[in-house]
C-alpha atoms as a PDB file:
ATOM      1  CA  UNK A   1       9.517 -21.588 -16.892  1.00  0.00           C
ATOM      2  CA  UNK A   2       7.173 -21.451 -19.694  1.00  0.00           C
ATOM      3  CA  UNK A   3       4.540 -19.620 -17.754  1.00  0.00           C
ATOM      4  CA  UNK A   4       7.263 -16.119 -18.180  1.00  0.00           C
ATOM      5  CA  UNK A   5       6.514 -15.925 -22.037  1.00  0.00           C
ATOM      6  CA  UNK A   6       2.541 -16.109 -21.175  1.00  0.00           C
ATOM      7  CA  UNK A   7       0.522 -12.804 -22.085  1.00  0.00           C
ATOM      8  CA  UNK A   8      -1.175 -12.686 -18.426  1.00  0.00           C
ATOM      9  CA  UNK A   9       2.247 -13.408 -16.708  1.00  0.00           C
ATOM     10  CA  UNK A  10       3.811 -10.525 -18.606  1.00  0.00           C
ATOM     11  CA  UNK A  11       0.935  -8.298 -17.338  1.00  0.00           C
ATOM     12  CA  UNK A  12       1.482  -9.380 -13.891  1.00  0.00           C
ATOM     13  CA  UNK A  13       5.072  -8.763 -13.684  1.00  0.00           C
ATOM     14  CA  UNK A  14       4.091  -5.334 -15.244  1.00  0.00           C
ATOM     15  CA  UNK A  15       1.560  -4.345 -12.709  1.00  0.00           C
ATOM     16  CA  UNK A  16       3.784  -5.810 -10.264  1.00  0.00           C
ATOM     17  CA  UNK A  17       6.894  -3.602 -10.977  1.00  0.00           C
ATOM     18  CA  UNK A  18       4.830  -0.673 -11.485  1.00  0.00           C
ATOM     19  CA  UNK A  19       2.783  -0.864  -8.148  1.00  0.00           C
ATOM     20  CA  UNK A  20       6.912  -2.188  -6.419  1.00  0.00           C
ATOM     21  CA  UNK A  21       7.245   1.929  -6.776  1.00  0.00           C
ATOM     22  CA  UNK A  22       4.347   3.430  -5.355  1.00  0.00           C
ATOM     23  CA  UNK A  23       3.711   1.329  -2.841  1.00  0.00           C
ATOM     24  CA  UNK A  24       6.980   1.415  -0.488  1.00  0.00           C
ATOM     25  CA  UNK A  25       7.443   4.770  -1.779  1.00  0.00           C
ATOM     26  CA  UNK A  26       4.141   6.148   0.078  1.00  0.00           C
ATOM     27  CA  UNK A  27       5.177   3.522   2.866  1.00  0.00           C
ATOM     28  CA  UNK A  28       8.203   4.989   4.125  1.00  0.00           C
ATOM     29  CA  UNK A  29       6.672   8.486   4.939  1.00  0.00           C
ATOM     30  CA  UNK A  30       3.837   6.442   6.638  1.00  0.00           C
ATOM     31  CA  UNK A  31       6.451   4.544   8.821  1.00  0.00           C
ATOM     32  CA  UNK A  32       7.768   7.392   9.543  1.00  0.00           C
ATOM     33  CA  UNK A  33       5.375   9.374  10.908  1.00  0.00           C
ATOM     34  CA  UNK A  34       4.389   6.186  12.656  1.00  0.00           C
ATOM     35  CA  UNK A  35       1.367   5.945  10.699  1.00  0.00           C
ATOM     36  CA  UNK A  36       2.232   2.280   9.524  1.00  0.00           C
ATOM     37  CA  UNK A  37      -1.586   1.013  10.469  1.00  0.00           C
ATOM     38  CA  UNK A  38      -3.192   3.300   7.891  1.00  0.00           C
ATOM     39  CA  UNK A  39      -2.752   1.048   5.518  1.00  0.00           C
ATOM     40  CA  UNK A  40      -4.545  -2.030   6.859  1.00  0.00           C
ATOM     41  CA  UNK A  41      -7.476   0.467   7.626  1.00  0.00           C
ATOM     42  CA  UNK A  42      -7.572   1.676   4.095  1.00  0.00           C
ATOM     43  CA  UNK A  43      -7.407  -1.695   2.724  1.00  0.00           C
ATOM     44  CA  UNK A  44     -10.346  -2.772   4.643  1.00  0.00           C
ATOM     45  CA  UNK A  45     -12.283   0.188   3.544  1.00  0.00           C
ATOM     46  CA  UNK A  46     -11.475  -0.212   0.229  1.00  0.00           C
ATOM     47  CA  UNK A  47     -12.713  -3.974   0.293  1.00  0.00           C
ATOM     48  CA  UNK A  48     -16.339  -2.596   1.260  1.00  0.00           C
ATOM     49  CA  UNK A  49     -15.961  -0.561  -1.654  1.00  0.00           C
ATOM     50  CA  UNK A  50     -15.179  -3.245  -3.867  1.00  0.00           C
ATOM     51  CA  UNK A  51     -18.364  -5.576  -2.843  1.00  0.00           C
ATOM     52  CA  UNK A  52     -20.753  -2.605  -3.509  1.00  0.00           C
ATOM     53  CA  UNK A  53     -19.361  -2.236  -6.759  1.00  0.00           C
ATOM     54  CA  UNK A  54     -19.730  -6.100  -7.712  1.00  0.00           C
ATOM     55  CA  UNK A  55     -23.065  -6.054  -5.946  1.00  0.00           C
ATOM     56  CA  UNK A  56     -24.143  -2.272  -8.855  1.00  0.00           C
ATOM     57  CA  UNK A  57     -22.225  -3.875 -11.462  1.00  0.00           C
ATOM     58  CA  UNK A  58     -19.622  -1.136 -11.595  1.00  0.00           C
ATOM     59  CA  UNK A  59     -15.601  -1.443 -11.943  1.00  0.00           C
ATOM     60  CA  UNK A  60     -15.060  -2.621  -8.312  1.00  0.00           C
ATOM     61  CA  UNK A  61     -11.101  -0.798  -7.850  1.00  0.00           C
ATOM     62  CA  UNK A  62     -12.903   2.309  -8.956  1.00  0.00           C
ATOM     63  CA  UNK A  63     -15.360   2.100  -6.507  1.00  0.00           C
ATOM     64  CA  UNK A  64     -12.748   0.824  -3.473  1.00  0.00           C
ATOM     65  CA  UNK A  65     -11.079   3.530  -4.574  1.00  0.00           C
ATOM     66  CA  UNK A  66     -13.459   6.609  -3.592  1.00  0.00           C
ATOM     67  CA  UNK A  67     -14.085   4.663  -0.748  1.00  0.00           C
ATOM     68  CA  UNK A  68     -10.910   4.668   0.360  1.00  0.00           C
ATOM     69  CA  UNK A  69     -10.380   8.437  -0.554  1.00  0.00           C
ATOM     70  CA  UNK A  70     -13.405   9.138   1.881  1.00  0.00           C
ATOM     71  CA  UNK A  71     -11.653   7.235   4.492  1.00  0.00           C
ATOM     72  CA  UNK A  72      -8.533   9.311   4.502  1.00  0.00           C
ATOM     73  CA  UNK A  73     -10.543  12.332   5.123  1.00  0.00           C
ATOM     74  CA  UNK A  74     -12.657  10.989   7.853  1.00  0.00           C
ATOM     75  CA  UNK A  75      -9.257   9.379   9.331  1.00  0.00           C
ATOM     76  CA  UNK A  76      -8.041  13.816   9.081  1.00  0.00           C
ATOM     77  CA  UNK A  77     -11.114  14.642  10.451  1.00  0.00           C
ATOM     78  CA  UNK A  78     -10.764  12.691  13.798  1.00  0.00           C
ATOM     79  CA  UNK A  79      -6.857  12.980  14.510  1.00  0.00           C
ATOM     80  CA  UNK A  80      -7.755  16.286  14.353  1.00  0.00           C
ATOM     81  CA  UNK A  81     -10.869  15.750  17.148  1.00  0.00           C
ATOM     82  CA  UNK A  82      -8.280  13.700  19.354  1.00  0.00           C
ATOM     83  CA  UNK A  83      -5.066  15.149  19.148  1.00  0.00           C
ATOM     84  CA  UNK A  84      -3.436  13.147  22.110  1.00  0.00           C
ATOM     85  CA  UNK A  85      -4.737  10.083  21.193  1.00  0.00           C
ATOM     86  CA  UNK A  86      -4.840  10.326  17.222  1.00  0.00           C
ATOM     87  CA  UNK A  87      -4.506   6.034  16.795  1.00  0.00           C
ATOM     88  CA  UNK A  88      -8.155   6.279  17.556  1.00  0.00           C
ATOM     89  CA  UNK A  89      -8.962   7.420  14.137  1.00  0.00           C
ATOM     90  CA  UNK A  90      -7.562   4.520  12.627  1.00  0.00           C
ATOM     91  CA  UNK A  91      -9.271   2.324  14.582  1.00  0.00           C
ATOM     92  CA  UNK A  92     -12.251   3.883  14.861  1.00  0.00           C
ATOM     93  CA  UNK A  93     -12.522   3.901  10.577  1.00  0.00           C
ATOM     94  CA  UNK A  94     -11.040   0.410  10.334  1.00  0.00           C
ATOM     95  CA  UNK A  95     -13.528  -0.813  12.435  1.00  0.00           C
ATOM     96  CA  UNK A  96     -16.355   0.836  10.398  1.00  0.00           C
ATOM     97  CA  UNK A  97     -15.243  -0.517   6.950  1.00  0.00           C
ATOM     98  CA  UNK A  98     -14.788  -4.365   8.497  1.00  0.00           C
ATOM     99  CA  UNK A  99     -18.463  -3.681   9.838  1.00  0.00           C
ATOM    100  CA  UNK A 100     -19.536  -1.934   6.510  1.00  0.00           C
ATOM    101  CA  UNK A 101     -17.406  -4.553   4.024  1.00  0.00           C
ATOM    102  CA  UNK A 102     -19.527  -7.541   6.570  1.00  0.00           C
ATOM    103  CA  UNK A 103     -23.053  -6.225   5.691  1.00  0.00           C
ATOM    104  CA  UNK A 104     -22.085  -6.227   1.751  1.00  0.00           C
ATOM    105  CA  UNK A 105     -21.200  -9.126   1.371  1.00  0.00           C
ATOM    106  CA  UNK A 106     -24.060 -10.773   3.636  1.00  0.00           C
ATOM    107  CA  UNK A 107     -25.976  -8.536   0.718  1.00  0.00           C
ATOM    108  CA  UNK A 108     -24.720  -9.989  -1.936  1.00  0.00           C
ATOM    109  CA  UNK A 109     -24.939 -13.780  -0.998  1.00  0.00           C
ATOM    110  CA  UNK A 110     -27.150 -13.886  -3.998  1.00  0.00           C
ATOM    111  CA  UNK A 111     -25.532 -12.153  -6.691  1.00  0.00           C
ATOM    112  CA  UNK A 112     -22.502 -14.165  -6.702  1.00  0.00           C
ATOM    113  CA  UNK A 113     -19.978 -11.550  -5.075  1.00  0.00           C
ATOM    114  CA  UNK A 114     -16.290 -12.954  -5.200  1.00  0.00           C
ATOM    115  CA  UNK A 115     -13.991 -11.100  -3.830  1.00  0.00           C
ATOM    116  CA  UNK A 116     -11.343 -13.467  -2.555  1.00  0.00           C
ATOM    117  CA  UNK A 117      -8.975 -11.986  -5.342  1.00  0.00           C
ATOM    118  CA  UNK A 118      -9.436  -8.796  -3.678  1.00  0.00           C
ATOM    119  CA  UNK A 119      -8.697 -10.379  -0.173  1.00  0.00           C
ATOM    120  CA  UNK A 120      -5.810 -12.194  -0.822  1.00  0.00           C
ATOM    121  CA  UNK A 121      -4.548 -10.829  -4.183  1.00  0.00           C
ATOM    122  CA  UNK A 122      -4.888 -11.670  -7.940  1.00  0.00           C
ATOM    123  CA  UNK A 123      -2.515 -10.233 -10.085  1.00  0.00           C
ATOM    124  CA  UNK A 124      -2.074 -13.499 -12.418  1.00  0.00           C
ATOM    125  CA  UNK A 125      -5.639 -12.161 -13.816  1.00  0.00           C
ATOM    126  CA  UNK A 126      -5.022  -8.263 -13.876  1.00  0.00           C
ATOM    127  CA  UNK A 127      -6.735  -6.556 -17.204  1.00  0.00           C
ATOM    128  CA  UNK A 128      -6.035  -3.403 -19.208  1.00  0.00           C
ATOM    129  CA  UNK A 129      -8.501  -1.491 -17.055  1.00  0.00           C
ATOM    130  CA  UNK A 130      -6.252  -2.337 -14.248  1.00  0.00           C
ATOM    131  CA  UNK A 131      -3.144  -1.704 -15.550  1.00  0.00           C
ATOM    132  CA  UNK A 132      -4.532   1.481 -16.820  1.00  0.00           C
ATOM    133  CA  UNK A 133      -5.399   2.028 -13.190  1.00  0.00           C
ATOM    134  CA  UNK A 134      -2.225   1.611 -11.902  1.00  0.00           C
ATOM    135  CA  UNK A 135      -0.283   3.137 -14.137  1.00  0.00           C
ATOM    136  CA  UNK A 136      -2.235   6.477 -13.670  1.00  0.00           C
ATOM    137  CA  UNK A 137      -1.706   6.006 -10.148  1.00  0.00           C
ATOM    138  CA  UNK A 138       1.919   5.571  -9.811  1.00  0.00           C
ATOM    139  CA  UNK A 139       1.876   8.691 -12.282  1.00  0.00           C
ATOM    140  CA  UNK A 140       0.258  11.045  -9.769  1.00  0.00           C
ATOM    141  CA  UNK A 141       2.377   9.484  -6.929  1.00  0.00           C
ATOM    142  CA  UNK A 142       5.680   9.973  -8.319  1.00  0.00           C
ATOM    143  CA  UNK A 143       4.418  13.464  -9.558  1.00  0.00           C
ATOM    144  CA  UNK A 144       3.360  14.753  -6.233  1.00  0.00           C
ATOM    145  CA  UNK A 145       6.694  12.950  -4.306  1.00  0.00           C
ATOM    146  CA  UNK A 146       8.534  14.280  -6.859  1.00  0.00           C
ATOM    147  CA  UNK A 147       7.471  18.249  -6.920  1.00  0.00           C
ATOM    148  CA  UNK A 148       6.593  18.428  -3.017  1.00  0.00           C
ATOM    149  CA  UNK A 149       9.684  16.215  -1.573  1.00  0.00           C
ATOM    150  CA  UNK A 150      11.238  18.911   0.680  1.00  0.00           C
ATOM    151  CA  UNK A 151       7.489  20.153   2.107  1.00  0.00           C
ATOM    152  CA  UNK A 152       7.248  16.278   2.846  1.00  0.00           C
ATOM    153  CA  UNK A 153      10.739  15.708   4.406  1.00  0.00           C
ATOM    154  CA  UNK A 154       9.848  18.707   6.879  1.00  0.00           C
ATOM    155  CA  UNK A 155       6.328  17.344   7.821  1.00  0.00           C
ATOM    156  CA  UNK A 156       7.673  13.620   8.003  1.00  0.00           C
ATOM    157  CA  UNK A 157      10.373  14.376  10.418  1.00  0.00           C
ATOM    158  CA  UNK A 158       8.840  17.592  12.484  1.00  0.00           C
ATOM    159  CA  UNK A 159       5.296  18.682  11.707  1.00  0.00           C
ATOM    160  CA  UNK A 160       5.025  21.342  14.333  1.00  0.00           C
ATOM    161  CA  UNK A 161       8.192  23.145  12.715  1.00  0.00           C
ATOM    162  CA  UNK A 162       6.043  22.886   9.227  1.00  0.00           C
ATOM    163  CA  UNK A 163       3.387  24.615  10.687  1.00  0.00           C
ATOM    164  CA  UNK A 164       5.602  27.034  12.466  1.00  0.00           C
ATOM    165  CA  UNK A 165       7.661  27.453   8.821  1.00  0.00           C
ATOM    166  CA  UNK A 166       3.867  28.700   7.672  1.00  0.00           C
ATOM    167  CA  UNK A 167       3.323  25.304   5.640  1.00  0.00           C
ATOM    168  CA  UNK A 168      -0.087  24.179   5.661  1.00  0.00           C
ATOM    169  CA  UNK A 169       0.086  20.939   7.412  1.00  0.00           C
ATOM    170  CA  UNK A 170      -3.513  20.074   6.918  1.00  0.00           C
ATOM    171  CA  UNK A 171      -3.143  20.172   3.135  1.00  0.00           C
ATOM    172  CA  UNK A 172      -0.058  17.866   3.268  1.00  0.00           C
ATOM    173  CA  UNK A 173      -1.775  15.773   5.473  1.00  0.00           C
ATOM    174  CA  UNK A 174      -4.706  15.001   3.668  1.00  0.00           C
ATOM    175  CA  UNK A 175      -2.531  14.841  -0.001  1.00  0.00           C
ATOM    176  CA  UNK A 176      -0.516  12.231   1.808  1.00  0.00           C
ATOM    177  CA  UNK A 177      -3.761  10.379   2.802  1.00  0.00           C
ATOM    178  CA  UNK A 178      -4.766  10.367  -0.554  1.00  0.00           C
ATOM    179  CA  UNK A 179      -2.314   8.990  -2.169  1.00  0.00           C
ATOM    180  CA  UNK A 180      -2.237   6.125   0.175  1.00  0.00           C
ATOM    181  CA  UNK A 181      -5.827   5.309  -0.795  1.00  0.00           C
ATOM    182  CA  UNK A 182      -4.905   5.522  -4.045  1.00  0.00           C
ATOM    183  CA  UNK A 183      -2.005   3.399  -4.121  1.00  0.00           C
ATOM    184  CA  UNK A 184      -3.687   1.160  -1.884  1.00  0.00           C
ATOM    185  CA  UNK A 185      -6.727   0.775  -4.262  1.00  0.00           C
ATOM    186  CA  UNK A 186      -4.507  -0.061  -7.303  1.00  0.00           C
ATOM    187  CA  UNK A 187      -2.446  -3.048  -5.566  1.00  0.00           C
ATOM    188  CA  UNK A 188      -5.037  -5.130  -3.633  1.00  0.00           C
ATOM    189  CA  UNK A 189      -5.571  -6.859  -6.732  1.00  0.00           C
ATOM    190  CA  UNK A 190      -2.332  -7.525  -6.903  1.00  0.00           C
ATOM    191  CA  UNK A 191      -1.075  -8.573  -3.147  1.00  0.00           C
ATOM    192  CA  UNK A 192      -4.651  -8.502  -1.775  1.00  0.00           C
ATOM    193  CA  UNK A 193      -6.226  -6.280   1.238  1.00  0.00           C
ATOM    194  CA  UNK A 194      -4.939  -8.459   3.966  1.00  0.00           C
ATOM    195  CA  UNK A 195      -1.388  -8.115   2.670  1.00  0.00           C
ATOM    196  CA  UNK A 196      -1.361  -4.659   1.240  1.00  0.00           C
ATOM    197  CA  UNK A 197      -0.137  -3.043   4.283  1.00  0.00           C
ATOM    198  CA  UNK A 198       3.319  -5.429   4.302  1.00  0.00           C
ATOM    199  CA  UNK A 199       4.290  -3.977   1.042  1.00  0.00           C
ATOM    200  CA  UNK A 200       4.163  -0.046   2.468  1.00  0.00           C
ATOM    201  CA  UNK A 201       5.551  -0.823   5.759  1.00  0.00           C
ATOM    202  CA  UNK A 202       8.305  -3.878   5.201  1.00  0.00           C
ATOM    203  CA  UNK A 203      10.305  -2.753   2.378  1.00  0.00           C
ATOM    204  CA  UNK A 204      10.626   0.814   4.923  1.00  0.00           C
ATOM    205  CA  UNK A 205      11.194  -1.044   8.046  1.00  0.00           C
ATOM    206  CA  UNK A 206      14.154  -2.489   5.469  1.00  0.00           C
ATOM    207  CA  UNK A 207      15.310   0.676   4.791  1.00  0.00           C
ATOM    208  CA  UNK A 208      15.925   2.093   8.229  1.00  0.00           C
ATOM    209  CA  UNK A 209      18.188  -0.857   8.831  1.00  0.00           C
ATOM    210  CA  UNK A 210      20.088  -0.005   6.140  1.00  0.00           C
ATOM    211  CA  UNK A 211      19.659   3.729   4.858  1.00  0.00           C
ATOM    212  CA  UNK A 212      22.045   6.355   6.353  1.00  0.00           C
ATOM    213  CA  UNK A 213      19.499   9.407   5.282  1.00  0.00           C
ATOM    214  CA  UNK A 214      16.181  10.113   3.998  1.00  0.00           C
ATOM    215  CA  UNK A 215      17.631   9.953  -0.024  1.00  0.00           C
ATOM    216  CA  UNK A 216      18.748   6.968   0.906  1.00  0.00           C
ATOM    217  CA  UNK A 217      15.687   5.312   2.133  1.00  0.00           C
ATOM    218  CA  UNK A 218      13.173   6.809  -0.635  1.00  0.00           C
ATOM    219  CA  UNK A 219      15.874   4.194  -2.549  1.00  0.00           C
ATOM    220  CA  UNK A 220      16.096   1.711  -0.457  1.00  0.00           C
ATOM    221  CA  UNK A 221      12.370   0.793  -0.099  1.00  0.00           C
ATOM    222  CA  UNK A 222      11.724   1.072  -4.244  1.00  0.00           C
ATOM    223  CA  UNK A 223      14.806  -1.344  -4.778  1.00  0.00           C
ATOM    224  CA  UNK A 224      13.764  -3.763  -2.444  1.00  0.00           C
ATOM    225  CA  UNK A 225       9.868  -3.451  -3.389  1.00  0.00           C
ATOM    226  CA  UNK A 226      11.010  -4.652  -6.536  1.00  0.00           C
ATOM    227  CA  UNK A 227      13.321  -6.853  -5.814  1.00  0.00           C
ATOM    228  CA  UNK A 228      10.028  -8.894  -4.247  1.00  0.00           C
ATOM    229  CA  UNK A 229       7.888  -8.761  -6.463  1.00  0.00           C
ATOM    230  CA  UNK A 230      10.001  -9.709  -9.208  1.00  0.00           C
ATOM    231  CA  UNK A 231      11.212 -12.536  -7.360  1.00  0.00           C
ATOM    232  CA  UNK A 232       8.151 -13.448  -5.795  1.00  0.00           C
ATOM    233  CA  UNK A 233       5.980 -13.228  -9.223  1.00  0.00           C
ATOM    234  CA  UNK A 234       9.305 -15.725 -10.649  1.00  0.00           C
ATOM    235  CA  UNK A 235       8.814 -18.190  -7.848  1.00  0.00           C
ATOM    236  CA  UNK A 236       5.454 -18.156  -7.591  1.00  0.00           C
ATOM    237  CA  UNK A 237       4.807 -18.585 -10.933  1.00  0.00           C
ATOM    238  CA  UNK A 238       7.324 -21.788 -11.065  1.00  0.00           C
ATOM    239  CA  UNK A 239       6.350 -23.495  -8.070  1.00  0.00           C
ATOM    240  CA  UNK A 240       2.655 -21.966  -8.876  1.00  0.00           C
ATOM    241  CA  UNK A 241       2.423 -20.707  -4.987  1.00  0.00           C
ATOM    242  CA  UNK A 242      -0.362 -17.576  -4.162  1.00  0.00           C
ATOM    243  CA  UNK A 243       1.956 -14.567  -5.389  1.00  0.00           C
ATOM    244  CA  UNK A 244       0.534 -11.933  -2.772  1.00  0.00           C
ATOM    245  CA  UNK A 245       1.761 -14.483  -0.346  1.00  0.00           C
ATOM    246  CA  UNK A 246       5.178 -15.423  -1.723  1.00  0.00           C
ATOM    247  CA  UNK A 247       5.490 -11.599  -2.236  1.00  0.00           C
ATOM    248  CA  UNK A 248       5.116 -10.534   1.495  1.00  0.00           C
ATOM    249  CA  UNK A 249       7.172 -13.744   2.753  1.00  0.00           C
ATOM    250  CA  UNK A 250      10.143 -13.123   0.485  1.00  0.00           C
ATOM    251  CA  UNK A 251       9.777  -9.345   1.645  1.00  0.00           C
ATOM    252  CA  UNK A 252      10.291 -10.821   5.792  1.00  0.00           C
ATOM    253  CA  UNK A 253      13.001 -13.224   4.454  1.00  0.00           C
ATOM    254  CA  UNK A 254      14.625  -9.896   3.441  1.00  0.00           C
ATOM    255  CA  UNK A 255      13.864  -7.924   6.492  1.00  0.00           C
ATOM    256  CA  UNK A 256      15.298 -10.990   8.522  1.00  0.00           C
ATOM    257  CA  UNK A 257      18.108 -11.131   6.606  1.00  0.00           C
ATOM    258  CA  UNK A 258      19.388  -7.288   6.744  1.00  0.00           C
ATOM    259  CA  UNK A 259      18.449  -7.732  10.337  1.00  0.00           C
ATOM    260  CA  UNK A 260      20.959 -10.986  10.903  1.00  0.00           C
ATOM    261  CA  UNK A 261      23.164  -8.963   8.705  1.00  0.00           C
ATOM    262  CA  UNK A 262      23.368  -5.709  10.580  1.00  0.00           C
ATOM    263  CA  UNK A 263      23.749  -8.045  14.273  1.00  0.00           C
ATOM    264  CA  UNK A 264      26.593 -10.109  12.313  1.00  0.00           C
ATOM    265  CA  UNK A 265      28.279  -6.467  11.428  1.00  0.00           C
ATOM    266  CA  UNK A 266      27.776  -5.359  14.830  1.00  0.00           C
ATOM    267  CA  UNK A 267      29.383  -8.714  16.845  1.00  0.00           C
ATOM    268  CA  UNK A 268      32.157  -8.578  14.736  1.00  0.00           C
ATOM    269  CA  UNK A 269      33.151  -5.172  15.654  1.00  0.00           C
END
């Protein structure tokens, strides 16, 4: 248990708990608009981003980051150019940023690119720039939640009575976009890009087992987000597991659970 009083530890578990906010706060609007894949494509985006940066010698989440800002737009762009079958932009971008992320690092073979903290998450070695990062990000999440919650209740649940209402949809659209890249960008380091997307979607697919309304659920998913990655950071730092990893199983121990749970509650009624 000594590791807990460590200085890198302590900035871990702060990173951690900050990013436990943002993260399944953004999710549950993206579950809910059964946009749950954006994240994976984002992620991947953003790890493209990340090897160019290493390979110009400039802060690699900063760079991830306005790549994955550029992706949200182009993912606007083309659920706008195929209404009835708006998935494709997902794909389409996802596949472009795997292609993109596949030629950078065959690039930068010889300048020594690692990015397997990126990949599968590193928080045990976040720095004050990253911190810094995150902390301005959660920030402008909670800020824009916060101040637009009732526009994005009405677009969540029924976007063609937004428009009707006169609120501009794209706008909302492409602010909620945003802010997915940006929370995105600030937690690979700490769960990695291949697990990112289980921290926006599991701690909402949580909360619709257990929420009774939409207050409910914005609570739901930042209790349990935190709830893992405390615990997970604890245990993985004891048994000195991969934290990303213990993160997003402890997060499907707790889905299964509520899920057992709820069928128990149900059989015995």
């Amino acid at each position: 248990m000594e590791i807990i009083t460590t200085e890198f530890f302590q900035r871990a578990l702060l990173g951690g708990m900050i990013i436990g906010i943002t993260a399944p706060l953004i999710g549950i609007f993206l579950v809910l608009r059964r946009l749950s894949m954006i994240g994976d494509t984002l992620s991947h985006v953003s790890i493209a981003g990340v090897a160019l940066g290493f390979l110009i010698g400039v802060y690699p989440v900063a760079i991830g980051l306005l790549f994955a800002i550029a992706a949200s737009f182009a993912i606007e762009k083309l659920r706008k150019a195929y209404k009835t079958y708006a998935e494709l932009s997902i794909a389409i971008i996802m596949s472009g940023g795997v292609a993109l992320a596949s030629i950078l690092f065959t690039v930068g073979k010889g300048f020594n690119i690692n990015v397997n903290g990126y990949l599968f998450g590193s928080i045990l070695t976040l720095g004050s720039a990253d911190l810094i990062t995150i902390a301005v990000v959660t920030v402008v999440v909670l800020v824009a939640v916060w101040t637009q919650l009732k526009e994005l209740f009405l677009l969540t649940f029924d976007e063609d009575a937004a428009a009707v209402s006169g609120l501009p949809v794209r706008f909302y659209n492409v602010m909620i976009s945003v802010l997915t890249a940006l929370v995105i960008s600030a937690s690979i380091k700490i769960v990695g890009a291949l697990l990112v997307s289980a921290l926006l979607t599991i701690p909402a697919a949580c909360s619709l087992i257990i929420a009774r309304s939409f207050r409910q659920s914005i609570i739901t998913v930042v209790v349990i987000g935190e709830l893992a990655v405390v615990a997970g950071l604890l245990i993985a730092g004891v048994w000195n597991l991969a934290p990303g990893g213990t993160i997003v199983l402890l997060l499907i121990v707790i889905l299964l659970a509520l899920m057992l749970l709820k069928r128990g509650m149900r059989t015995g009624n």
